[in-house]
C-alpha atoms as a PDB file:
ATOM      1  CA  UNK A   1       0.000   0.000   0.000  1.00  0.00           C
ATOM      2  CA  UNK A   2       2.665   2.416   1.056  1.00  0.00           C
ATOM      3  CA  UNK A   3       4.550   2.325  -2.450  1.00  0.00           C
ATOM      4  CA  UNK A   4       0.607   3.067  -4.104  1.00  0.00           C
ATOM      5  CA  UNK A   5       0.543   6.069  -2.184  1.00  0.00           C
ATOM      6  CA  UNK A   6       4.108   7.152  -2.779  1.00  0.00           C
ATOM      7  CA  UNK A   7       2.900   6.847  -7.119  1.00  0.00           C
ATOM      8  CA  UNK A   8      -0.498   8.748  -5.927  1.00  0.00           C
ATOM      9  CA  UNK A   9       1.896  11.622  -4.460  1.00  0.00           C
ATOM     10  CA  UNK A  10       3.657  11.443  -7.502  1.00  0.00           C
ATOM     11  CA  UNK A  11       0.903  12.030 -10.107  1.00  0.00           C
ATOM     12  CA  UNK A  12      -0.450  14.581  -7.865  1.00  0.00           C
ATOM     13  CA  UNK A  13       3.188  16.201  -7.941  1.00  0.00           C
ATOM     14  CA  UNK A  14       2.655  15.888 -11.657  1.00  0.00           C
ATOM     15  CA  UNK A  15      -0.978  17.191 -11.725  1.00  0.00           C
ATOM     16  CA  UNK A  16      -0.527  20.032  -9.141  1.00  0.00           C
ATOM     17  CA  UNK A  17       3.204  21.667  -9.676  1.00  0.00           C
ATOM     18  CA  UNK A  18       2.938  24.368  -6.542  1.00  0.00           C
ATOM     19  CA  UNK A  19       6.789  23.908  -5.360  1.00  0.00           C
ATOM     20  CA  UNK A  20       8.981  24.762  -7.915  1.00  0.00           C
ATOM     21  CA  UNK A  21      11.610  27.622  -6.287  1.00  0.00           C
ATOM     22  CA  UNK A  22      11.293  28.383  -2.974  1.00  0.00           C
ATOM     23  CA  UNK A  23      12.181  31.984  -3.162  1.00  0.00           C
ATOM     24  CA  UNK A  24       9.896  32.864  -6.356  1.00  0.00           C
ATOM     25  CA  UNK A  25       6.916  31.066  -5.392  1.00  0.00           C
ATOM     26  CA  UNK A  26       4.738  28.863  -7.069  1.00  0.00           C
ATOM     27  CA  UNK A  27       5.382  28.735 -11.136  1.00  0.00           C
ATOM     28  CA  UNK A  28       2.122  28.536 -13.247  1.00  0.00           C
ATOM     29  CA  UNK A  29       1.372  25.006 -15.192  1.00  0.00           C
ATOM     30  CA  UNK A  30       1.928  27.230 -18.338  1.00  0.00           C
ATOM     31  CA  UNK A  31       5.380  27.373 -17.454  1.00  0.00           C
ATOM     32  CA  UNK A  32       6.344  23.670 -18.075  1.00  0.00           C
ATOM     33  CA  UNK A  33       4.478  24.298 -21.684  1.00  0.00           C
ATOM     34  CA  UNK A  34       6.802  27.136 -22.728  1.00  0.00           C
ATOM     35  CA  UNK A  35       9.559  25.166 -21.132  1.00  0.00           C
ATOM     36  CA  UNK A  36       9.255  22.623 -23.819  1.00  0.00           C
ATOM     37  CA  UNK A  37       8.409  24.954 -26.289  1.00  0.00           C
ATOM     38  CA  UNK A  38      12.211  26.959 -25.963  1.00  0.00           C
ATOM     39  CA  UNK A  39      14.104  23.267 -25.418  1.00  0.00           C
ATOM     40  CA  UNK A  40      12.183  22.534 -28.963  1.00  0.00           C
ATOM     41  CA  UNK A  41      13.652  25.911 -30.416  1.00  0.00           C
ATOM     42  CA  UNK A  42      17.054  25.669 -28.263  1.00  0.00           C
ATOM     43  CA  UNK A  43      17.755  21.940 -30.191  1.00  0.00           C
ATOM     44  CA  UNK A  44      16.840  23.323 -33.470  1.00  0.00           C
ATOM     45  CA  UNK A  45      19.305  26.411 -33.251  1.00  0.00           C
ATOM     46  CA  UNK A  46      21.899  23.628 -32.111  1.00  0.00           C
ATOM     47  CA  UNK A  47      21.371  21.367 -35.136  1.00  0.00           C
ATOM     48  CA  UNK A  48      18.913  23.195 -37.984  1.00  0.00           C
ATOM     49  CA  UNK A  49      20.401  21.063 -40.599  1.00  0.00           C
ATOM     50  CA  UNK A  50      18.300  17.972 -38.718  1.00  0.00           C
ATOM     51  CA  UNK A  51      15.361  19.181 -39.922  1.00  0.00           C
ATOM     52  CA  UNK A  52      15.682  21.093 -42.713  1.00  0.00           C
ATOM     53  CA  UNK A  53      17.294  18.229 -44.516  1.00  0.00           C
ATOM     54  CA  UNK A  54      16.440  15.459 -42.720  1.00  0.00           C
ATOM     55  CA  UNK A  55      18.174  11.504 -43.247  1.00  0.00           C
ATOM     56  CA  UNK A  56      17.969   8.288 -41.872  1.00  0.00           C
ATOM     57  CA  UNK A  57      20.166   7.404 -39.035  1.00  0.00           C
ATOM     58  CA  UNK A  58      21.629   3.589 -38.808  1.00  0.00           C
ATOM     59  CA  UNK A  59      19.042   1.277 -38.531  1.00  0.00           C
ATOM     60  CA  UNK A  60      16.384   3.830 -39.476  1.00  0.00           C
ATOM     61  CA  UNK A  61      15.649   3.496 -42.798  1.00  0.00           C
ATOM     62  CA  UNK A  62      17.305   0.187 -44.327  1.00  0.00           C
ATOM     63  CA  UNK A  63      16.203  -2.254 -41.247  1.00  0.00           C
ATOM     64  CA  UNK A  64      13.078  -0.522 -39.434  1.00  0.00           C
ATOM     65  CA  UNK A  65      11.506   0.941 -42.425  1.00  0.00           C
ATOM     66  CA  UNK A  66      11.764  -1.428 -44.404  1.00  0.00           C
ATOM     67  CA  UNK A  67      10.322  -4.339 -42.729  1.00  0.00           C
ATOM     68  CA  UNK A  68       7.452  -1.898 -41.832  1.00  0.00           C
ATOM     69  CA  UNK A  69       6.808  -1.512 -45.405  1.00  0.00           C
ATOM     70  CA  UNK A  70       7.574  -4.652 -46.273  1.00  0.00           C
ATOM     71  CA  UNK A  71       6.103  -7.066 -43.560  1.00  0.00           C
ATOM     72  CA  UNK A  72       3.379  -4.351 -42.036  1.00  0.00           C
ATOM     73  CA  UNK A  73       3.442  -3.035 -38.827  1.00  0.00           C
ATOM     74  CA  UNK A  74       2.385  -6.466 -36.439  1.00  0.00           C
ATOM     75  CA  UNK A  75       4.949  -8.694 -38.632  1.00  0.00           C
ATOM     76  CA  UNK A  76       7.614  -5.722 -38.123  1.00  0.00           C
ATOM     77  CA  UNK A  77       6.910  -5.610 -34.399  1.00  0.00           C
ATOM     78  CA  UNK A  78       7.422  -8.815 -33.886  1.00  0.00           C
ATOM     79  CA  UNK A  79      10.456  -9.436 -35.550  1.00  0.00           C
ATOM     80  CA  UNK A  80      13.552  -9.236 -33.572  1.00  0.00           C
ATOM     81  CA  UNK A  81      16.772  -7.509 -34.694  1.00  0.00           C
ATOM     82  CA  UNK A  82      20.251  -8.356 -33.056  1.00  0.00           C
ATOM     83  CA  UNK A  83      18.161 -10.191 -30.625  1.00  0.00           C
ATOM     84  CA  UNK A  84      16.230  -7.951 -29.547  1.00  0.00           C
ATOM     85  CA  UNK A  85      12.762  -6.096 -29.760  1.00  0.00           C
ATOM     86  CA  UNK A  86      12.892  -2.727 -30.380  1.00  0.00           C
ATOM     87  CA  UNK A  87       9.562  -1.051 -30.073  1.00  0.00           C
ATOM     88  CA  UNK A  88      10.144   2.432 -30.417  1.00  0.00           C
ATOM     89  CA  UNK A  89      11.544   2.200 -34.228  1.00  0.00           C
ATOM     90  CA  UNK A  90       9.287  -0.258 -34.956  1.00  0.00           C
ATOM     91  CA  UNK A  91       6.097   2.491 -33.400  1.00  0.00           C
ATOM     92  CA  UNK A  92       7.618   5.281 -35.538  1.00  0.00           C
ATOM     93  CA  UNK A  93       8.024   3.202 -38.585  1.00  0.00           C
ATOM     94  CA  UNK A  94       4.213   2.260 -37.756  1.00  0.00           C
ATOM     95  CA  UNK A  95       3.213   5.768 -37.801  1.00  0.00           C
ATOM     96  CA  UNK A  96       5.607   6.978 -40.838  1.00  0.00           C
ATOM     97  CA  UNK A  97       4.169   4.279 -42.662  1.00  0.00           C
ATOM     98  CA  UNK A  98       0.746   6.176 -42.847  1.00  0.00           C
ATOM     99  CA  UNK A  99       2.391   9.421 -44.650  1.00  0.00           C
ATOM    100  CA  UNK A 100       3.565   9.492 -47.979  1.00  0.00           C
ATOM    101  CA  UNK A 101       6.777   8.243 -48.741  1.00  0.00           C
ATOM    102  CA  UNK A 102       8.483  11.796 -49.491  1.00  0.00           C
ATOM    103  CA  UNK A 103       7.738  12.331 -45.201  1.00  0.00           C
ATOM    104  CA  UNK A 104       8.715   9.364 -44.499  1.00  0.00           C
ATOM    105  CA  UNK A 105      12.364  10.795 -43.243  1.00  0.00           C
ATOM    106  CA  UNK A 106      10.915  13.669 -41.198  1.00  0.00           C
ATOM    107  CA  UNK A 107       8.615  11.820 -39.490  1.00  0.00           C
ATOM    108  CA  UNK A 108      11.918   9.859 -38.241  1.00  0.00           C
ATOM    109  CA  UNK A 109      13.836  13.272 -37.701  1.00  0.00           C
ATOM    110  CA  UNK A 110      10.645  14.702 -35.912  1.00  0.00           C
ATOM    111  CA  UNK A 111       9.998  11.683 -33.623  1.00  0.00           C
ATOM    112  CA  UNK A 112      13.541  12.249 -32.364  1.00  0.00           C
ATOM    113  CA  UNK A 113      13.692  15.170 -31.923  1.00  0.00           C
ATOM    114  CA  UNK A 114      10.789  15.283 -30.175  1.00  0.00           C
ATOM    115  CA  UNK A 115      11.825  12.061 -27.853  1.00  0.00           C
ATOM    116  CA  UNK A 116      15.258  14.267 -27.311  1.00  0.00           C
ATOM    117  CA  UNK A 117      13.401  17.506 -25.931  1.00  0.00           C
ATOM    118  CA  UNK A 118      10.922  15.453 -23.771  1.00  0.00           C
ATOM    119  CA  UNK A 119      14.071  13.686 -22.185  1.00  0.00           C
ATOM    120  CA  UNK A 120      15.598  17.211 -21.316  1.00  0.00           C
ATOM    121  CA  UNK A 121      11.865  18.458 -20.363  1.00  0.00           C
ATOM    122  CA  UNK A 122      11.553  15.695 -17.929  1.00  0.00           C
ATOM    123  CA  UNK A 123      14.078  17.666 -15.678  1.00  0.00           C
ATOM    124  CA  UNK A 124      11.921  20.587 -15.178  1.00  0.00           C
ATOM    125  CA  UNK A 125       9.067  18.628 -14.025  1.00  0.00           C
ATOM    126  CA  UNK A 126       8.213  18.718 -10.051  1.00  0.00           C
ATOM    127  CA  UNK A 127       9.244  14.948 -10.508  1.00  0.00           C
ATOM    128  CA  UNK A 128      12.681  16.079 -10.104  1.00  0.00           C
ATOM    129  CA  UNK A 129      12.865  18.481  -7.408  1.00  0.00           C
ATOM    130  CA  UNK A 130      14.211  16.604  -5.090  1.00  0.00           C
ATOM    131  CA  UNK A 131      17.023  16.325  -7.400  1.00  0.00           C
ATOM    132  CA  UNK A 132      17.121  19.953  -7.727  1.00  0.00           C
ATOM    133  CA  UNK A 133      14.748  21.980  -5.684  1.00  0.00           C
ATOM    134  CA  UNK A 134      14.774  24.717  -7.443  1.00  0.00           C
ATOM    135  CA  UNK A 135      12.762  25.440 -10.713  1.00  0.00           C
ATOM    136  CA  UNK A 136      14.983  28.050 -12.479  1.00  0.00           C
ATOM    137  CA  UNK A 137      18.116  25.703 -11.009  1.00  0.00           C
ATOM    138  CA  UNK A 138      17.076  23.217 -13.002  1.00  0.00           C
ATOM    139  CA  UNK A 139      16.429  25.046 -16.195  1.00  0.00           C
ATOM    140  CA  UNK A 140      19.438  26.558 -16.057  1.00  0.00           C
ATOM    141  CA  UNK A 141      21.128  22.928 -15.591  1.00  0.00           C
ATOM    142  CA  UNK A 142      18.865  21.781 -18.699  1.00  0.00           C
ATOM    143  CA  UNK A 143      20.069  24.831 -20.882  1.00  0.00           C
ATOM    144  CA  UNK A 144      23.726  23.493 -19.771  1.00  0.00           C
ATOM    145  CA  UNK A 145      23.646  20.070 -20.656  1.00  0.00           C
ATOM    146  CA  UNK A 146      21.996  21.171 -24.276  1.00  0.00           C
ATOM    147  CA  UNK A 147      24.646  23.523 -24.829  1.00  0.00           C
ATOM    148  CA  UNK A 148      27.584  21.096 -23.146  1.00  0.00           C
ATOM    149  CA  UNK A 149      25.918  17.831 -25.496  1.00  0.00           C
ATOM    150  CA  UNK A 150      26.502  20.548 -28.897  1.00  0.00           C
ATOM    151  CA  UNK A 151      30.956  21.222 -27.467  1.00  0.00           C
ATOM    152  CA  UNK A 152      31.659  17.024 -27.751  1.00  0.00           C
END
């Protein structure tokens, strides 16, 4: 019972986002919307080429695509590769495989890039401030590791 109520606190931390700083007060929901919205437009000033001329990317195209398009999408799910399942291609290849073929490749590019920003977008949630307590602490640390991931 006691870890059901620690999820319940959770999703209520989720639902209800009241301590994000301390000093500043509550932050409105809003917030964690624009949030996302500048990670989006910080990862596309770090790499506009991505999607303004998107590719494939390793296994993309010539393994996950292709059994999608060739086998259809429960076949392709199903099917191992290396020894392993890989759901997430295989769900993008399901939903690139309703778009033309000339979208095919941003649908790939957009799905990742997408997947990227919610990773970094996770860290401003109340879920992690008791990593970080503080809200504009941990935007600042998400601005960082965008910018540090770009110097390699």
């Amino acid at each position: 019972m006691d870890g059901f109520a620690t999820l319940r606190q959770r999703f209520q931390a989720w639902s209800w986002p009241t301590d994000f700083n301390a000093t500043a007060g509550p932050v409105p929901r809003w917030s964690l919307a624009l949030g996302f919205i500048a990670i989006l437009g910080i990862l596309f000033l770090r790499q506009p080429g991505a999607l303004l001329e998107p590719t494939f990317v390793c296994e993309d195209g010539i393994i996950f695509f292709k059994q999608q398009y060739e086998q259809g999408f429960w076949s392709a799910l199903t099917t191992p590769y290396a020894g392993y399942y890989h759901l997430a291609p295989r769900l993008v290849a399901g939903l690139a495989d309703w778009f033309p073929l000339q979208y095919v490749i941003l649908i790939y590019t957009l799905a990742a890039w997408i997947t990227n920003a919610l990773a970094y977008w996770y860290f401003l949630t109340p879920l992690c401030a008791n990593f970080l307590p503080g809200f504009l602490s941990r935007a600042l640390l998400v601005f960082l590791m965008i910018v540090v991931a770009e110097l390699e």
